[in-house]
Every structure is written in structure tokens, then in C-alpha cells.
C-alpha atoms as a PDB file:
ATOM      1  CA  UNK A   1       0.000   0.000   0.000  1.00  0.00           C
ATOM      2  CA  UNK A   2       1.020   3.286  -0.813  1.00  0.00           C
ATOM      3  CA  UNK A   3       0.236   5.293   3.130  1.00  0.00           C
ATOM      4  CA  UNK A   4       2.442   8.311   4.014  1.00  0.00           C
ATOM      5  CA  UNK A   5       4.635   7.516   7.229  1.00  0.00           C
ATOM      6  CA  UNK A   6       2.091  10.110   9.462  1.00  0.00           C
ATOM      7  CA  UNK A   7      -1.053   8.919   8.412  1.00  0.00           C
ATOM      8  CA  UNK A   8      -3.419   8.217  11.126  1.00  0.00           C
ATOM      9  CA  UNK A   9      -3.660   4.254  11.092  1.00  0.00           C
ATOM     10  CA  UNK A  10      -1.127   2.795   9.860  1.00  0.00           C
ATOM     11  CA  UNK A  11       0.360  -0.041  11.332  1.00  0.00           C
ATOM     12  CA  UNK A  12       2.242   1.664  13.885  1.00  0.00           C
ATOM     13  CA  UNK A  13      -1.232   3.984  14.776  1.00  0.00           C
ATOM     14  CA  UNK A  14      -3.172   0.127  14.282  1.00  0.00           C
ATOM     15  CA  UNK A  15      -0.347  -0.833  16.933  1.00  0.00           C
ATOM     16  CA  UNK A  16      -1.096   2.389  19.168  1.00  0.00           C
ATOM     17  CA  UNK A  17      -4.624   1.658  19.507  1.00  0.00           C
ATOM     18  CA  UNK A  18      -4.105  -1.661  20.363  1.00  0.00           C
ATOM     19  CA  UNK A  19      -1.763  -0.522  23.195  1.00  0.00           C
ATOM     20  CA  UNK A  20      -4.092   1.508  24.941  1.00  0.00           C
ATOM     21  CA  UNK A  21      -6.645  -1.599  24.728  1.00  0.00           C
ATOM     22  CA  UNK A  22      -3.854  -3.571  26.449  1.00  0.00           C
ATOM     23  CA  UNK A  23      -3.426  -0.805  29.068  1.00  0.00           C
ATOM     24  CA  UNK A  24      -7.534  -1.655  30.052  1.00  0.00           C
ATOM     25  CA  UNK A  25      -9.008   0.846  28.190  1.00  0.00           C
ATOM     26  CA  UNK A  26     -12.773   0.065  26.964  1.00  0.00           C
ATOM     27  CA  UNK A  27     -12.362  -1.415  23.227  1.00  0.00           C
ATOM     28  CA  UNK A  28     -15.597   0.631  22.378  1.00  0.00           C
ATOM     29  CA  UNK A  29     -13.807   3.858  23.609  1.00  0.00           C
ATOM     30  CA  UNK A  30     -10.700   3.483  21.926  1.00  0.00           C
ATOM     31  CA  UNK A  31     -12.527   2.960  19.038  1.00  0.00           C
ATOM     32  CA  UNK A  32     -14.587   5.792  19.084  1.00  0.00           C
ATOM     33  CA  UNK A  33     -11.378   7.745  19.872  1.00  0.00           C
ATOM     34  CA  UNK A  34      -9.598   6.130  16.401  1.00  0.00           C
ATOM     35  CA  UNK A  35     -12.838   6.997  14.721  1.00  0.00           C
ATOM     36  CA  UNK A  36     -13.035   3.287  13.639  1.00  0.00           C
ATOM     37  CA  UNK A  37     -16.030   0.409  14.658  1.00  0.00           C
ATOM     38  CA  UNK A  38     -15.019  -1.785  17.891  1.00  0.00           C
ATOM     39  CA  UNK A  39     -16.201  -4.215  15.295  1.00  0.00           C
ATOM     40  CA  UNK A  40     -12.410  -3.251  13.559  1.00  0.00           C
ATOM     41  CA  UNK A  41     -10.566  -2.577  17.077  1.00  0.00           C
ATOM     42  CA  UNK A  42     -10.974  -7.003  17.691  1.00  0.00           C
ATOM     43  CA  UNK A  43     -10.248  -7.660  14.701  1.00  0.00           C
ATOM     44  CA  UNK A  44      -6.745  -5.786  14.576  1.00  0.00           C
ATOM     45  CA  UNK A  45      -6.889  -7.423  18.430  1.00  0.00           C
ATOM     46  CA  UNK A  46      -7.336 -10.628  16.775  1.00  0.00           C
ATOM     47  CA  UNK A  47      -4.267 -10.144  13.987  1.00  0.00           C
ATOM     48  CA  UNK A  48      -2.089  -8.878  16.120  1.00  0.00           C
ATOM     49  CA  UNK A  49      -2.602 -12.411  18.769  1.00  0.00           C
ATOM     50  CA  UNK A  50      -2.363 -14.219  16.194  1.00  0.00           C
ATOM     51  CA  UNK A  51       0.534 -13.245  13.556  1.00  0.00           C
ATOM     52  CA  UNK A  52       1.826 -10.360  15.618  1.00  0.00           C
ATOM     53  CA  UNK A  53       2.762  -7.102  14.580  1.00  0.00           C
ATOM     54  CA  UNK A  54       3.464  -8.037  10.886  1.00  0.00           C
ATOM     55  CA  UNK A  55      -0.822  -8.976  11.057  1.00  0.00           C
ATOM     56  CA  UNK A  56      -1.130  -5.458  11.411  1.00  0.00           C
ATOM     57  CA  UNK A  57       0.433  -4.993   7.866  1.00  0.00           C
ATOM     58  CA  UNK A  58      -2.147  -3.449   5.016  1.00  0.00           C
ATOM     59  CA  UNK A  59      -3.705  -6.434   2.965  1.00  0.00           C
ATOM     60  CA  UNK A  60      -5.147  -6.734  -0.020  1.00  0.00           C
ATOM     61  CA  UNK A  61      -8.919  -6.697  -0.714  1.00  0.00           C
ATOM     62  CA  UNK A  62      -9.262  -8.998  -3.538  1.00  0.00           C
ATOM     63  CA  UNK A  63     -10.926 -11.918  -2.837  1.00  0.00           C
ATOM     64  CA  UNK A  64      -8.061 -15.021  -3.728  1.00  0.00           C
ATOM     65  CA  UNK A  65     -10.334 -16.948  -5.888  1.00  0.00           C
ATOM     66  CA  UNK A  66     -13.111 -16.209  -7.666  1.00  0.00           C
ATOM     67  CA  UNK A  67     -15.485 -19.319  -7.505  1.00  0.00           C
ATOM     68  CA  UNK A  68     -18.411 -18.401  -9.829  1.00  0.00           C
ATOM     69  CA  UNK A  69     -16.335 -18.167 -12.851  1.00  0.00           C
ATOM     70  CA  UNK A  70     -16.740 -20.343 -15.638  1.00  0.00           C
ATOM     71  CA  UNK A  71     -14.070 -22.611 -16.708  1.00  0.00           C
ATOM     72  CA  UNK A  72     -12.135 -21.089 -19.890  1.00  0.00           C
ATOM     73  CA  UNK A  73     -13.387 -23.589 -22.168  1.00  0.00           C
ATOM     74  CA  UNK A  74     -17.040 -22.236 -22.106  1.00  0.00           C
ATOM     75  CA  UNK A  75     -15.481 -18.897 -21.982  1.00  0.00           C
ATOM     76  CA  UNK A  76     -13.958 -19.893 -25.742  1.00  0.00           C
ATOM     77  CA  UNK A  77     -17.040 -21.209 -26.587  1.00  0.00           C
ATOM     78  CA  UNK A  78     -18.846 -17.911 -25.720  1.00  0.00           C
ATOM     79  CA  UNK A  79     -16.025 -15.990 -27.720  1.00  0.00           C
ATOM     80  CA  UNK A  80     -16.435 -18.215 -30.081  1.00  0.00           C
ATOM     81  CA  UNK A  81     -20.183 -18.256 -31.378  1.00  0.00           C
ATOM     82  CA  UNK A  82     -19.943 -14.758 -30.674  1.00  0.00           C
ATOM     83  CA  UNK A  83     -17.159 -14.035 -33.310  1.00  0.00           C
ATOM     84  CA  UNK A  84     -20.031 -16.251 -35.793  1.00  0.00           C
ATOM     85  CA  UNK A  85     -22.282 -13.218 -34.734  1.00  0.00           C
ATOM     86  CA  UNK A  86     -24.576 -14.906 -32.865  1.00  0.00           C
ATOM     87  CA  UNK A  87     -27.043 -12.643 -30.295  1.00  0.00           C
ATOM     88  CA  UNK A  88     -26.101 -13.079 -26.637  1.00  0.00           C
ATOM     89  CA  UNK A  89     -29.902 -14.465 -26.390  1.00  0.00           C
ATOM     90  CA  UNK A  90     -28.823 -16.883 -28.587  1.00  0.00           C
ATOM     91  CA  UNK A  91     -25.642 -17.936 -27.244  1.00  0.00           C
ATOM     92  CA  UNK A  92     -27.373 -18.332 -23.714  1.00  0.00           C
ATOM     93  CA  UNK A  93     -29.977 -20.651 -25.202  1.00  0.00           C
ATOM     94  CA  UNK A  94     -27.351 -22.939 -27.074  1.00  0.00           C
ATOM     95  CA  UNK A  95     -24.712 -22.665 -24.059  1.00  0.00           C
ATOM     96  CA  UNK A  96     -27.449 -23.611 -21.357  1.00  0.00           C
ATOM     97  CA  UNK A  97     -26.427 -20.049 -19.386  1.00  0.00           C
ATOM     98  CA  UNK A  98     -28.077 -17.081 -18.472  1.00  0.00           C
ATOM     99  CA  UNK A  99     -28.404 -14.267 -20.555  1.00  0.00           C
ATOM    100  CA  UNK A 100     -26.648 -12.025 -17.952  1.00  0.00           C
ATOM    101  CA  UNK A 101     -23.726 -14.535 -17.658  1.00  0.00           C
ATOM    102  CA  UNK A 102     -23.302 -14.184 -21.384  1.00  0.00           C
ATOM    103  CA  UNK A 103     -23.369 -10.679 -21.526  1.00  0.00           C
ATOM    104  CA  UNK A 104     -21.468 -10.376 -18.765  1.00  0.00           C
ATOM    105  CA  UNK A 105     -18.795 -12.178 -20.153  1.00  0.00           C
ATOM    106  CA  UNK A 106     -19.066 -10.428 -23.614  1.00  0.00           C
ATOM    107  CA  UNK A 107     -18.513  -7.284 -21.996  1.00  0.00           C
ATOM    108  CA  UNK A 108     -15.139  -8.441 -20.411  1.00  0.00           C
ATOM    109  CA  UNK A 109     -14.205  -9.702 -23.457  1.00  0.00           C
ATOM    110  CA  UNK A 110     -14.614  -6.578 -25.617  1.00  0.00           C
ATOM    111  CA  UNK A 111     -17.218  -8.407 -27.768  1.00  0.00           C
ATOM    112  CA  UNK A 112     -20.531  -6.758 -26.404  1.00  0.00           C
ATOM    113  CA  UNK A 113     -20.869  -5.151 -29.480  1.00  0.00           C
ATOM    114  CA  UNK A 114     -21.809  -6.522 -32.868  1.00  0.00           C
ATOM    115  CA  UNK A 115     -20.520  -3.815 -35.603  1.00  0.00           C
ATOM    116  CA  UNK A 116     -22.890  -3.638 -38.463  1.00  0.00           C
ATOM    117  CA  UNK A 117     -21.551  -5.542 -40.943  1.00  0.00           C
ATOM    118  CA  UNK A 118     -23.035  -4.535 -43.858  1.00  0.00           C
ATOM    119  CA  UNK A 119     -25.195  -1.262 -44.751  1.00  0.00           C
ATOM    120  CA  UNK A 120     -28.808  -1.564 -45.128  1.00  0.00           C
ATOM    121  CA  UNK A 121     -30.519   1.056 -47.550  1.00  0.00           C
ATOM    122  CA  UNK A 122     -33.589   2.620 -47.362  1.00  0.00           C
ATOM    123  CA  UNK A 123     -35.727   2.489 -49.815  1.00  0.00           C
ATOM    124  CA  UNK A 124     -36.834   5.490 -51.198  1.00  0.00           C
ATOM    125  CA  UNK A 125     -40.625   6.306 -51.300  1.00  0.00           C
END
């Protein structure tokens, strides 16, 4: 993480507040004096039990897996009947998925969008 040395709760202010809880001080009051939940005050508590100081370190929010993604195969498949210009309605009903999965996926892709291929005329009246 990218913090400035003086910023408020870092993991040397993280470490601070969980002095003065050590000291006896009321979690909920050295929370409200952080200006964080008591909720966050045990679970820095918890961290710093169990790993130690380095628990206090920033993390990451991204979850590690994502388990709701589909496999790449039907992801090629997708890409696939899409690049034969087939609707997204269409690809849902052949693939067995739901039309917001498909889309969804198209739009990660870069393929939401079907160019038209050709020009259609009007007829004049």
C-alpha cells in the first residue's frame, strides 16, 4: 500500500490503539477515539494475537479466488459463437447459461458489441 509515514492508522497507529486496549481501556472507547467500529478494534486485536505485529500490515482486498467463474473452455465457446455473430440471447440458449452470464462475459471480453456488418438502404418512397 502506498500510506504516508504520518497517516493516522497505519500499522504503527493500528499498533497504538491496540496498546491503549492492552493498558484496560474500553475497546468501544478506543474505538470511538480512532474513529473506527469496535467491530475493527478485535479484529486488529485478533491479527495482532495471532501473527503479531506483521498482522497489522495493510492487505489486499481482492478476494483469492473467484469461484463463480466459468471454466475457460465455455469462456472460448462464448467468444467463439460470438465471433459467428450470434445474439447473446442466442448464445445463452445454445450454451445452457443465463443471458446475464453471457453478456457479462461479452462485456469483459470486448465483444458486447456486434458492428454492423453490412449497410442496409432505405428504400426510397
Amino acid at each position: 500500500m502506498n500510506t504516508h509515514k504520518n497517516a493516522r492508522l497505519t500499522p504503527a497507529g493500528r499498533l497504538a490503539v491496540l496498546q491503549r486496549v492492552r493498558a484496560g481501556v474500553p475497546v468501544a472507547e478506543v474505538a470511538r477515539g480512532a474513529c473506527v467500529s469496535a467491530r475493527t478494534v478485535w479484529k486488529w486485536w485478533k491479527r495482532l494475537q495471532t501473527d503479531g505485529a506483521a498482522g497489522l500490515q495493510d492487505r489486499s482486498s481482492r478476494p483469492h479466488r473467484l469461484t463463480r467463474r466459468l471454466p475457460s473452455h465455455r469462456q472460448r465457446q462464448v467468444a467463439k459463437a460470438r465471433k459467428k455473430r450470434w445474439s447473446s440471447l442466442r448464445i445463452a440458449s445454445h450454451s445452457a447459461l443465463p443471458v446475464s452470464t453471457v453478456v457479462t462475459m461479452l462485456q469483459r471480453l470486448k465483444l458486447n458489441r456486434l458492428g454492423i456488418g453490412i449497410s442496409i438502404g432505405v428504400a426510397e418512397v
